[in-house]
Protein backbone atom coordinates (compact mmCIF):
# COMPACT_ATOMS: atom_id res chain seq x y z
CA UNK A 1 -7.08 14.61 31.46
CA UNK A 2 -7.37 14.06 27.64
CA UNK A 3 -4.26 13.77 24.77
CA UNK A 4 -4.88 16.56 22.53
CA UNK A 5 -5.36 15.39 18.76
CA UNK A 6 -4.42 16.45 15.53
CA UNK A 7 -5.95 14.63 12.60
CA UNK A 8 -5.73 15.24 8.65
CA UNK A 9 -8.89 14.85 7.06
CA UNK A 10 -9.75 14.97 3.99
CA UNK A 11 -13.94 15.86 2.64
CA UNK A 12 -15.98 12.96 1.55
CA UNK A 13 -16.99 13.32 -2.14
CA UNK A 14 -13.35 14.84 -3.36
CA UNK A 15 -11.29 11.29 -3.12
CA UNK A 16 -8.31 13.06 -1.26
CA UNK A 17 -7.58 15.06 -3.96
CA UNK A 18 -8.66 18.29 -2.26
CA UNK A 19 -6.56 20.27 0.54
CA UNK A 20 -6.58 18.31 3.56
CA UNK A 21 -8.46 19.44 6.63
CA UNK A 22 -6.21 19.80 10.10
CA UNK A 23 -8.21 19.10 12.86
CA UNK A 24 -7.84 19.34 16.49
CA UNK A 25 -9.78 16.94 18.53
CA UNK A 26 -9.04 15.28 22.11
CA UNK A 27 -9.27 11.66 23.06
CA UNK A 28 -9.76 10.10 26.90
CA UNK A 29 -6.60 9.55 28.66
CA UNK A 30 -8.27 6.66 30.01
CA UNK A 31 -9.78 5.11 27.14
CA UNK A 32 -12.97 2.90 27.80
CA UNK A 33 -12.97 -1.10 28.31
CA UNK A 34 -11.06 -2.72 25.83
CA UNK A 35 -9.62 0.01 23.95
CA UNK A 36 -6.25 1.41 23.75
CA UNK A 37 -5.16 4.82 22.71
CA UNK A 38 -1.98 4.85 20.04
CA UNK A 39 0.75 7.54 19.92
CA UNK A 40 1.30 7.63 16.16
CA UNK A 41 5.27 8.45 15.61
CA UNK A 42 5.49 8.36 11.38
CA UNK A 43 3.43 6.68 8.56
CA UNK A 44 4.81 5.93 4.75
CA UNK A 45 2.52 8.07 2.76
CA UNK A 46 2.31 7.57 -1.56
CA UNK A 47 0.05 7.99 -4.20
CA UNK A 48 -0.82 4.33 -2.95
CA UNK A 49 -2.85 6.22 -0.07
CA UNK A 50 -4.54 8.76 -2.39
CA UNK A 51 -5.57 5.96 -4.14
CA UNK A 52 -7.62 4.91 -0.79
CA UNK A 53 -9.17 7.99 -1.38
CA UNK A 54 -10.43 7.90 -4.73
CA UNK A 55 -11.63 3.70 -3.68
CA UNK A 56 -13.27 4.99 -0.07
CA UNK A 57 -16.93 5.33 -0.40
CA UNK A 58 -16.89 2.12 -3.32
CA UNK A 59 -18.31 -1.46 -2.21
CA UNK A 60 -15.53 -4.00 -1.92
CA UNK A 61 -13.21 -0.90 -0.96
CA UNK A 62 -14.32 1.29 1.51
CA UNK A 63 -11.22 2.84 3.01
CA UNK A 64 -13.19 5.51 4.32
CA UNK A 65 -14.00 3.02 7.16
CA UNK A 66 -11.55 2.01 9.13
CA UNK A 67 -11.08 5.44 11.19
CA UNK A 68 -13.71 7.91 11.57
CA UNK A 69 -13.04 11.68 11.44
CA UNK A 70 -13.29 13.51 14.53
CA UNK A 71 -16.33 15.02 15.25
CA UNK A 72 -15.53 19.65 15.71
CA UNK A 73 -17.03 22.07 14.10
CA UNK A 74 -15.11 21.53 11.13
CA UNK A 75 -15.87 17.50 10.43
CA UNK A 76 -17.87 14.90 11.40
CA UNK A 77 -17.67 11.27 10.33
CA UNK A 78 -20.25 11.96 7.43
CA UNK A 79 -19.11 14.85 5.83
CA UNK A 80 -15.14 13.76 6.38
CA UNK A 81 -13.05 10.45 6.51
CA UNK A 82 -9.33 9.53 7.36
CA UNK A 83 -6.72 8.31 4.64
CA UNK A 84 -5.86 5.04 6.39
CA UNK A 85 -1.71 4.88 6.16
CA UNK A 86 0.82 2.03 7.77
CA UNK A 87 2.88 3.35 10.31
CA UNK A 88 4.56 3.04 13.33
CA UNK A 89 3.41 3.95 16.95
CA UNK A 90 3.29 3.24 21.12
CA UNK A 91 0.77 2.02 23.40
CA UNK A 92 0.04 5.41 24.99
CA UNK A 93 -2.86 4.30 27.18
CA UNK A 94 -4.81 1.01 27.88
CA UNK A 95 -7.46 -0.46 29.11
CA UNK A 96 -7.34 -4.30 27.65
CA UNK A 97 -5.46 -6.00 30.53
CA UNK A 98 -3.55 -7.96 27.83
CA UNK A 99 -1.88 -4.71 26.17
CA UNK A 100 0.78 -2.76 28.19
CA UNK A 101 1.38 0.60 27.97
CA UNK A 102 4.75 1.62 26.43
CA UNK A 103 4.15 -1.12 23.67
CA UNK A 104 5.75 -0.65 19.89
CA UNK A 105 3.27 -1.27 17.33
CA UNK A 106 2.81 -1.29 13.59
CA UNK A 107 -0.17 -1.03 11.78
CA UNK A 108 -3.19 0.24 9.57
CA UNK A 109 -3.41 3.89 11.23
CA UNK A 110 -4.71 7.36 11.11
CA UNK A 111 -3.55 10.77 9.76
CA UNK A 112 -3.06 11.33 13.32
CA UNK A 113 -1.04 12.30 16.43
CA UNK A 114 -3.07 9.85 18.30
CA UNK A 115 -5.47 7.15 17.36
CA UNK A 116 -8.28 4.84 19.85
CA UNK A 117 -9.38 1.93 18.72
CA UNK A 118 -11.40 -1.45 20.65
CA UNK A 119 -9.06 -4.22 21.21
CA UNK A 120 -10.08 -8.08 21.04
CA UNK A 121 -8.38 -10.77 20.67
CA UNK A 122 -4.98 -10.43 21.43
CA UNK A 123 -1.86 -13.00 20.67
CA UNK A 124 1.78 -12.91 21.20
CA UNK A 125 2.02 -11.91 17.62
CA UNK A 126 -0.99 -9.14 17.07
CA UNK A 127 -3.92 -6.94 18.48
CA UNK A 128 -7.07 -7.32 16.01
CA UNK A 129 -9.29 -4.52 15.59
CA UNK A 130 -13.00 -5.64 15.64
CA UNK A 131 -14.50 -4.04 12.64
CA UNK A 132 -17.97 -6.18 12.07
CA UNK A 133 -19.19 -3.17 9.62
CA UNK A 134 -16.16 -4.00 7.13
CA UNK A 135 -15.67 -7.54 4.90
CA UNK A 136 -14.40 -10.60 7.18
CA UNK A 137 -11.42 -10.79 4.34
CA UNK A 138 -10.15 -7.59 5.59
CA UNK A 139 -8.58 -9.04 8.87
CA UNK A 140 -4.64 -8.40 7.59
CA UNK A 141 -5.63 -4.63 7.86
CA UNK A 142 -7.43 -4.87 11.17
CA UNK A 143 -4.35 -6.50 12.93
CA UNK A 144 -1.46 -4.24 14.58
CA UNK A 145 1.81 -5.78 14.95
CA UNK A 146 3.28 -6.37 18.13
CA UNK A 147 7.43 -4.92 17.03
CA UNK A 148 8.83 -7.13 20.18
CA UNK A 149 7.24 -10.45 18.53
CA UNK A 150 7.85 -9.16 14.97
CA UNK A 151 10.63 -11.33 13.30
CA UNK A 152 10.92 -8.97 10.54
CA UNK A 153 11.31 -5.50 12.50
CA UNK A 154 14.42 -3.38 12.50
CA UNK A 155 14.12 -0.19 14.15
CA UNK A 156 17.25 1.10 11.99
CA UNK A 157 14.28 0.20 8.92
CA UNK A 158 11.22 1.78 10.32
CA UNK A 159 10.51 4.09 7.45
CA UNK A 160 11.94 1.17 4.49
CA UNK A 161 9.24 -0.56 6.52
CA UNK A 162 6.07 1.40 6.62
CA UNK A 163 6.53 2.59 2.61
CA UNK A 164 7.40 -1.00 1.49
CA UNK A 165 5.55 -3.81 3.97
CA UNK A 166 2.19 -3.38 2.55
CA UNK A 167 3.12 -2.10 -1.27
CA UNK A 168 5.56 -5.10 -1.21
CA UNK A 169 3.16 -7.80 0.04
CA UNK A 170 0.84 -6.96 -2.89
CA UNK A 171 3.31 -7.71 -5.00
CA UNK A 172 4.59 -10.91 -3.18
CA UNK A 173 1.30 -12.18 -3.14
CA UNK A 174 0.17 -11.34 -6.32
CA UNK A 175 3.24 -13.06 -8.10
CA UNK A 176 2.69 -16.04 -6.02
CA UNK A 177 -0.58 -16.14 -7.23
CA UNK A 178 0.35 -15.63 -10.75
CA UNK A 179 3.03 -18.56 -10.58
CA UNK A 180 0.31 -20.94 -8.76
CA UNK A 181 -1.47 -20.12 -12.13
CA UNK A 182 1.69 -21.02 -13.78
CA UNK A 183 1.39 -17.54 -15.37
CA UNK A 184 -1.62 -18.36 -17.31
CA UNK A 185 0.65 -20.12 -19.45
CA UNK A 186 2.68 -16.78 -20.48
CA UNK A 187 6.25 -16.44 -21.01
CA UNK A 188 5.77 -12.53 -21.31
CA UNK A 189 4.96 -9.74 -18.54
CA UNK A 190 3.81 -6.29 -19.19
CA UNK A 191 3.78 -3.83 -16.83
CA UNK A 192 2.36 -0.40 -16.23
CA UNK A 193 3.52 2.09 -14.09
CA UNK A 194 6.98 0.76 -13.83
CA UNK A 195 8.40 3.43 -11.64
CA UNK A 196 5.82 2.70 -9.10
CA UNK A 197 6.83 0.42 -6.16
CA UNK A 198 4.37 -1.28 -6.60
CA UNK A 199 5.15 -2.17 -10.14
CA UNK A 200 8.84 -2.63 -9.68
CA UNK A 201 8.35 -4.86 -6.29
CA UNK A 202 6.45 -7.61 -8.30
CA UNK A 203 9.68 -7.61 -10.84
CA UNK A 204 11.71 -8.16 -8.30
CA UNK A 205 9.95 -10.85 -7.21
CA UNK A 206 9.38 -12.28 -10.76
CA UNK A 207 13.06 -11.77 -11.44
CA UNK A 208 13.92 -13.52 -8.14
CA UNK A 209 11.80 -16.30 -9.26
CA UNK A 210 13.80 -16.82 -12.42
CA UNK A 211 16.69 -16.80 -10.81
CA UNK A 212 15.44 -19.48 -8.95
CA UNK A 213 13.92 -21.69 -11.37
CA UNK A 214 16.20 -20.92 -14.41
CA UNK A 215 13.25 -19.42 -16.23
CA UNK A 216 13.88 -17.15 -18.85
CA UNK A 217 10.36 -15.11 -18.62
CA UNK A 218 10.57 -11.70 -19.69
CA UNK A 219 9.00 -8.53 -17.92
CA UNK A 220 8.73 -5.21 -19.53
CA UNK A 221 7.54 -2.26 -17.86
CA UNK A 222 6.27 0.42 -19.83
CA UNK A 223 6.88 4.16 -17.51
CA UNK A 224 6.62 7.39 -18.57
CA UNK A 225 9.24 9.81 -19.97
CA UNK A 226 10.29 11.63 -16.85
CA UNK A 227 10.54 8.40 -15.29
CA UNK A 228 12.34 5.85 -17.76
CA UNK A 229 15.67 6.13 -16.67
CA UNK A 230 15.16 5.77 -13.33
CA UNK A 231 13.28 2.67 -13.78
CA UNK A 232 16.06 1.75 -16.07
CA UNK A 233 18.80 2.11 -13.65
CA UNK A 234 16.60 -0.22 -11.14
CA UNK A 235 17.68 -3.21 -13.04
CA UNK A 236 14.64 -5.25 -12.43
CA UNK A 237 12.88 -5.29 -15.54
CA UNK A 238 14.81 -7.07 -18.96
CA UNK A 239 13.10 -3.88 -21.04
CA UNK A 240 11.92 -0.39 -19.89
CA UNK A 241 9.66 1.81 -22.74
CA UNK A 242 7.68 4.92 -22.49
CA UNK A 243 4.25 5.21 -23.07
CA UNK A 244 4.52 6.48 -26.40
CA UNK A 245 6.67 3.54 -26.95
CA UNK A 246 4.21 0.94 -26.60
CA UNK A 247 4.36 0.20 -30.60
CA UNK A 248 8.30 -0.80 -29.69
CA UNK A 249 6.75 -3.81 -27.31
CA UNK A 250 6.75 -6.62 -29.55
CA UNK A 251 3.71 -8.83 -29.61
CA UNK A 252 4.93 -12.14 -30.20
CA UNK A 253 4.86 -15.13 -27.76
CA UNK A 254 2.59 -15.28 -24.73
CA UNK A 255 1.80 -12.10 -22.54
CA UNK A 256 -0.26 -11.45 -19.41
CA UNK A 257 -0.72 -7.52 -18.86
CA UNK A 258 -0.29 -6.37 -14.84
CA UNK A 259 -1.98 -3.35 -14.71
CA UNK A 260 -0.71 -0.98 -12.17
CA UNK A 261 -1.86 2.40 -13.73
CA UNK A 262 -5.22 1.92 -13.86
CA UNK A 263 -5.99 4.21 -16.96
CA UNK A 264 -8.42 3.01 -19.27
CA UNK A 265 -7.31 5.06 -21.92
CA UNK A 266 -3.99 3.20 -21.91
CA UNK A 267 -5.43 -0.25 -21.39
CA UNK A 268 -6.91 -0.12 -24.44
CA UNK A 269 -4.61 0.98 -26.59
CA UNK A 270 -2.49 -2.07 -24.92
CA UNK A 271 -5.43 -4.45 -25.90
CA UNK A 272 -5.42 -3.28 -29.50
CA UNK A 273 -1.78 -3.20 -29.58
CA UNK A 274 -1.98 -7.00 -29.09
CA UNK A 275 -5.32 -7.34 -30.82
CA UNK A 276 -4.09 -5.54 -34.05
CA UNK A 277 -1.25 -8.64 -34.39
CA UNK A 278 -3.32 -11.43 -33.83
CA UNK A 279 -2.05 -12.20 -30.73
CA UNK A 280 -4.92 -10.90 -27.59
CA UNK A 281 -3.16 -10.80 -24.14
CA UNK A 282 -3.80 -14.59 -22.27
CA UNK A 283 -4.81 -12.33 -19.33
CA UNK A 284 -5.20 -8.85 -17.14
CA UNK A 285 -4.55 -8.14 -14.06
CA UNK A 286 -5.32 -5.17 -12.00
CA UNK A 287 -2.76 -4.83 -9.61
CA UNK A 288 -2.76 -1.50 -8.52
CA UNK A 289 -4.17 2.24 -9.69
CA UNK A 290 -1.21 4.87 -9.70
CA UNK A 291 -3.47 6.84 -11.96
CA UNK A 292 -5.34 8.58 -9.10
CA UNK A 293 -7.44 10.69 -11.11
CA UNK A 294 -9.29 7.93 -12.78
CA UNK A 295 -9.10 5.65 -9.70
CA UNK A 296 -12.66 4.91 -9.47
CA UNK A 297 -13.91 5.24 -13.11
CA UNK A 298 -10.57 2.80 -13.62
CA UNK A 299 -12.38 0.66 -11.16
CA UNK A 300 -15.66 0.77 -12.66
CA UNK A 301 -15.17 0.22 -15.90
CA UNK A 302 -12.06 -2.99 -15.66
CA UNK A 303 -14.77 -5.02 -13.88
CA UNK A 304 -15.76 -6.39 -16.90
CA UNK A 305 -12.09 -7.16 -19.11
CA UNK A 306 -9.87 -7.42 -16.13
CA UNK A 307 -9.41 -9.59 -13.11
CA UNK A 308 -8.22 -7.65 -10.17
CA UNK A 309 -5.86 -8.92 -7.82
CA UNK A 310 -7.13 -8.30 -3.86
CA UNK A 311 -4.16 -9.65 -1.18
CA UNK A 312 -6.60 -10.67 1.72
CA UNK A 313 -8.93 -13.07 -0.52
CA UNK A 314 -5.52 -14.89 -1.99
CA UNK A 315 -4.04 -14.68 1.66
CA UNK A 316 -7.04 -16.50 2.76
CA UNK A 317 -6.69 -19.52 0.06
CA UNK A 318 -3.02 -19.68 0.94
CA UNK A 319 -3.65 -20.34 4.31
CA UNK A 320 -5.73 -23.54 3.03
CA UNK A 321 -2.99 -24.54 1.21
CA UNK A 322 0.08 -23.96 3.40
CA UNK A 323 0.88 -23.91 7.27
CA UNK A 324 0.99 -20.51 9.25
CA UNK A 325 5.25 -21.83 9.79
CA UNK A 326 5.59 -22.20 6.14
CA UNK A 327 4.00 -19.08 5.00
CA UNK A 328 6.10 -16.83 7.74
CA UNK A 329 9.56 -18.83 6.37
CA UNK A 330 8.29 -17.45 2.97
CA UNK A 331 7.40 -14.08 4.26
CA UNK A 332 10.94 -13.98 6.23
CA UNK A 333 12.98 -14.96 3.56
CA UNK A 334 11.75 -12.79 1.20
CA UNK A 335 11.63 -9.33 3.67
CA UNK A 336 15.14 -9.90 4.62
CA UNK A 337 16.11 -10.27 0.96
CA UNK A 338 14.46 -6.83 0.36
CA UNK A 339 15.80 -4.89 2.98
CA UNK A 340 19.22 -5.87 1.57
CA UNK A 341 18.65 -5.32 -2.40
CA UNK A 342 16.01 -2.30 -1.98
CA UNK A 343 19.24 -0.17 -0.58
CA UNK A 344 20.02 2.02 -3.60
CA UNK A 345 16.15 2.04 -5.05
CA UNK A 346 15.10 5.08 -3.36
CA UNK A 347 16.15 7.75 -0.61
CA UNK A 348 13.63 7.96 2.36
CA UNK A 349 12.46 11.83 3.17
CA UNK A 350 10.64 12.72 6.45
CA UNK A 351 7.99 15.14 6.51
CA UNK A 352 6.76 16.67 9.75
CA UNK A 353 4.00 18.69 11.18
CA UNK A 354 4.36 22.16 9.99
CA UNK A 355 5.60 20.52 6.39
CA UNK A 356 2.71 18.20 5.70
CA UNK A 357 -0.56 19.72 3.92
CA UNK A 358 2.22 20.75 0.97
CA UNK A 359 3.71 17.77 1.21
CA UNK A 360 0.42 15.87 0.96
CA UNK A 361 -0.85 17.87 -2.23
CA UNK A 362 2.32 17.78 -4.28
CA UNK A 363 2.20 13.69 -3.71
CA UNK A 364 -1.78 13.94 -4.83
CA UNK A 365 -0.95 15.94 -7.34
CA UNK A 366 1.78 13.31 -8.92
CA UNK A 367 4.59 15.92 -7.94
CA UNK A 368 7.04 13.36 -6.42
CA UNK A 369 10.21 11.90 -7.57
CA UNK A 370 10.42 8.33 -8.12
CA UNK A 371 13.91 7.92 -6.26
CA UNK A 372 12.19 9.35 -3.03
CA UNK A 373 10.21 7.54 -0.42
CA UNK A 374 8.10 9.78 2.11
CA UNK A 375 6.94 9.29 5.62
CA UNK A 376 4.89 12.14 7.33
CA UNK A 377 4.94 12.77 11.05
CA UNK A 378 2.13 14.79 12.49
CA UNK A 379 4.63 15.99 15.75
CA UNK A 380 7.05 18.47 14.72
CA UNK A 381 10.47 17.40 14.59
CA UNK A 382 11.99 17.57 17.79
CA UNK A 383 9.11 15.83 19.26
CA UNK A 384 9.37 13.14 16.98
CA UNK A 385 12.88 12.74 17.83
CA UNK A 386 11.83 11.96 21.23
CA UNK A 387 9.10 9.52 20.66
């Protein structure tokens, strides 16, 4: 017996920005030692994850990595790779004596109906995925959540949950960084891309900070014109400007620029912006690349001016810092607040089987709403209802 597979794939060489492949493959119904085969139920799925694409073959990156295509006639792990997305799934087979079958998980998964992977260590918490061939910082990605020791899971939020856990925790991260830098002594944010969640989640955080600390630090997002008033309405930012509005963003005071776009173009008409008054940004931060088009030029050429922001290297000098019970009251605190606030951001929209190649090249082509949030299902969905 075997589970029959259905994989998207996308070709090495086009950075996801081509039509998808779909793929029919089979896996062992008895997987070998170790491993442990994953019904996949739903994944979030952005521009976020296109971005993996355009980032998947690069050093320091390497998306591309973390689940190989199936080998048919059609792909093969060289000529093809698999958009990693965070979703939700169920032990579907096992053969680590320390994982059950019938087990809710949530993880760093494939474009898949099913998904094998080698198990080894295993807590009360987490399964980690051995991945020697990857970067030893990468571990966050390589560990799937047990849902039945996961303070923070709601099934009711299951798709708030796969879009927002790891687009949020950038952003979490990131401004905790920034404040353990004391903002690099700035009393001014920019930010690019503000429609993006990723862009809006660290204001939220920043603005939740000032609450907090009775700061009066100012964050301006600069979106463009289709999506202004939407990024208005969100109420996180203290000023919202198009692009073509940059020459309204004053340049007095201290700024740091959060990058989230990841256009060159734009980041240096924001340098001489600030450079043209006499006032040059303290510092840049890359925080995320909503540009996808330019996601690996963007890449290339910031290494130089910017510093980019990576979770797992910060997550790994915060565990130096604080305790593993302090960092999960922080983590708690600030997930239960989101779940609450993030209520009238956006509207979730499933997206199942027959549905998702159109789906997938409307979000790669930028053709998405801001107020929506999509998760894709590779079961059709009746099955899915089931699952």
């Amino acid at each position: 017996m075997s589970f029959d597979n259905i994989t998207l794939c996308v070709e090495r060489g086009t950075g996801g920005l081509q039509k998808p492949v779909v793929v029919q493959s089979s896996l062992p119904a008895v997987p070998p030692k170790d491993h442990v085969v994953i019904r996949v139920s739903s994944f979030a799925f952005s521009t976020n994850n296109i971005t993996y694409g355009q980032l998947g073959e690069m050093p320091g990156f390497l998306y591309f990595e973390f689940h190989p295509a199936p080998q048919t006639k059609e792909t093969s792990p060289k000529t093809h790779a698999v958009l990693p997305v965070w979703g939700f799934g169920t032990v579907e087979a096992s053969s680590h004596p320390s994982v059950k079958v019938g087990e809710k998980v949530y993880g760093y998964f494939s474009m898949s109906r099913y998904m094998m992977v080698p198990i080894g260590r295993v807590s009360r918490t987490g399964l980690f995925v051995p991945r020697p061939h990857l970067p030893s910082e990468f571990v966050p990605y390589n560990t799937i959540t047990r849902c039945s020791a996961d303070p923070m899971y709601r099934q009711d939020k299951e798709p708030e949950t796969a879009l927002y856990r790891p687009l949020f925790w950038t952003s979490f991260w990131m401004e905790d960084w920034l404040n353990y830098e004391k903002y690099k002594g700035a009393d001014n944010i920019l930010v690019t891309s503000a429609s993006s969640k990723t862009a809006y989640c660290f204001a939220y955080v920043a603005k939740k900070r000032n609450e907090a600390t009775n700061n009066r630090r100012q964050v301006i997002g600069l979106t463009s014109a289709r999506n202004v008033e939407f990024t208005k309405k969100l109420g996180l930012y203290d000023q919202v400007f198009t692009y073509e509005e940059l020459n309204k963003v004053k340049t007095e005071g201290k700024w740091v620029y959060v990058d989230v776009a990841g256009n060159p173009s734009l980041n240096e008409k924001i340098f001489q912006h600030f450079n043209s008054a006499g006032n040059p940004l303290l510092s840049s931060i890359v925080l995320g690349m909503t540009n996808i088009e330019n996601a690996k030029d963007s890449a290339m050429s910031q290494q130089d001016k910017m510093e980019t922001f990576f979770t797992p290297m910060w997550m790994a000098k915060r565990t130096e810092m604080l305790s593993a019970a302090e960092i999960h009251k922080m983590q708690q605190k600030a997930w239960s607040e989101l779940m609450n606030d993030s209520v009238p951001w956006l509207h979730m929209q499933d997206t199942f089987y027959d549905n998702i190649v159109p789906r997938y090249m409307e979000i790669a082509k930028g053709i998405v709403e801001p107020d929506k949030g999509h998760t894709f299902s590779l079961w059709n969905e009746i099955t899915r209802a089931k699952l």
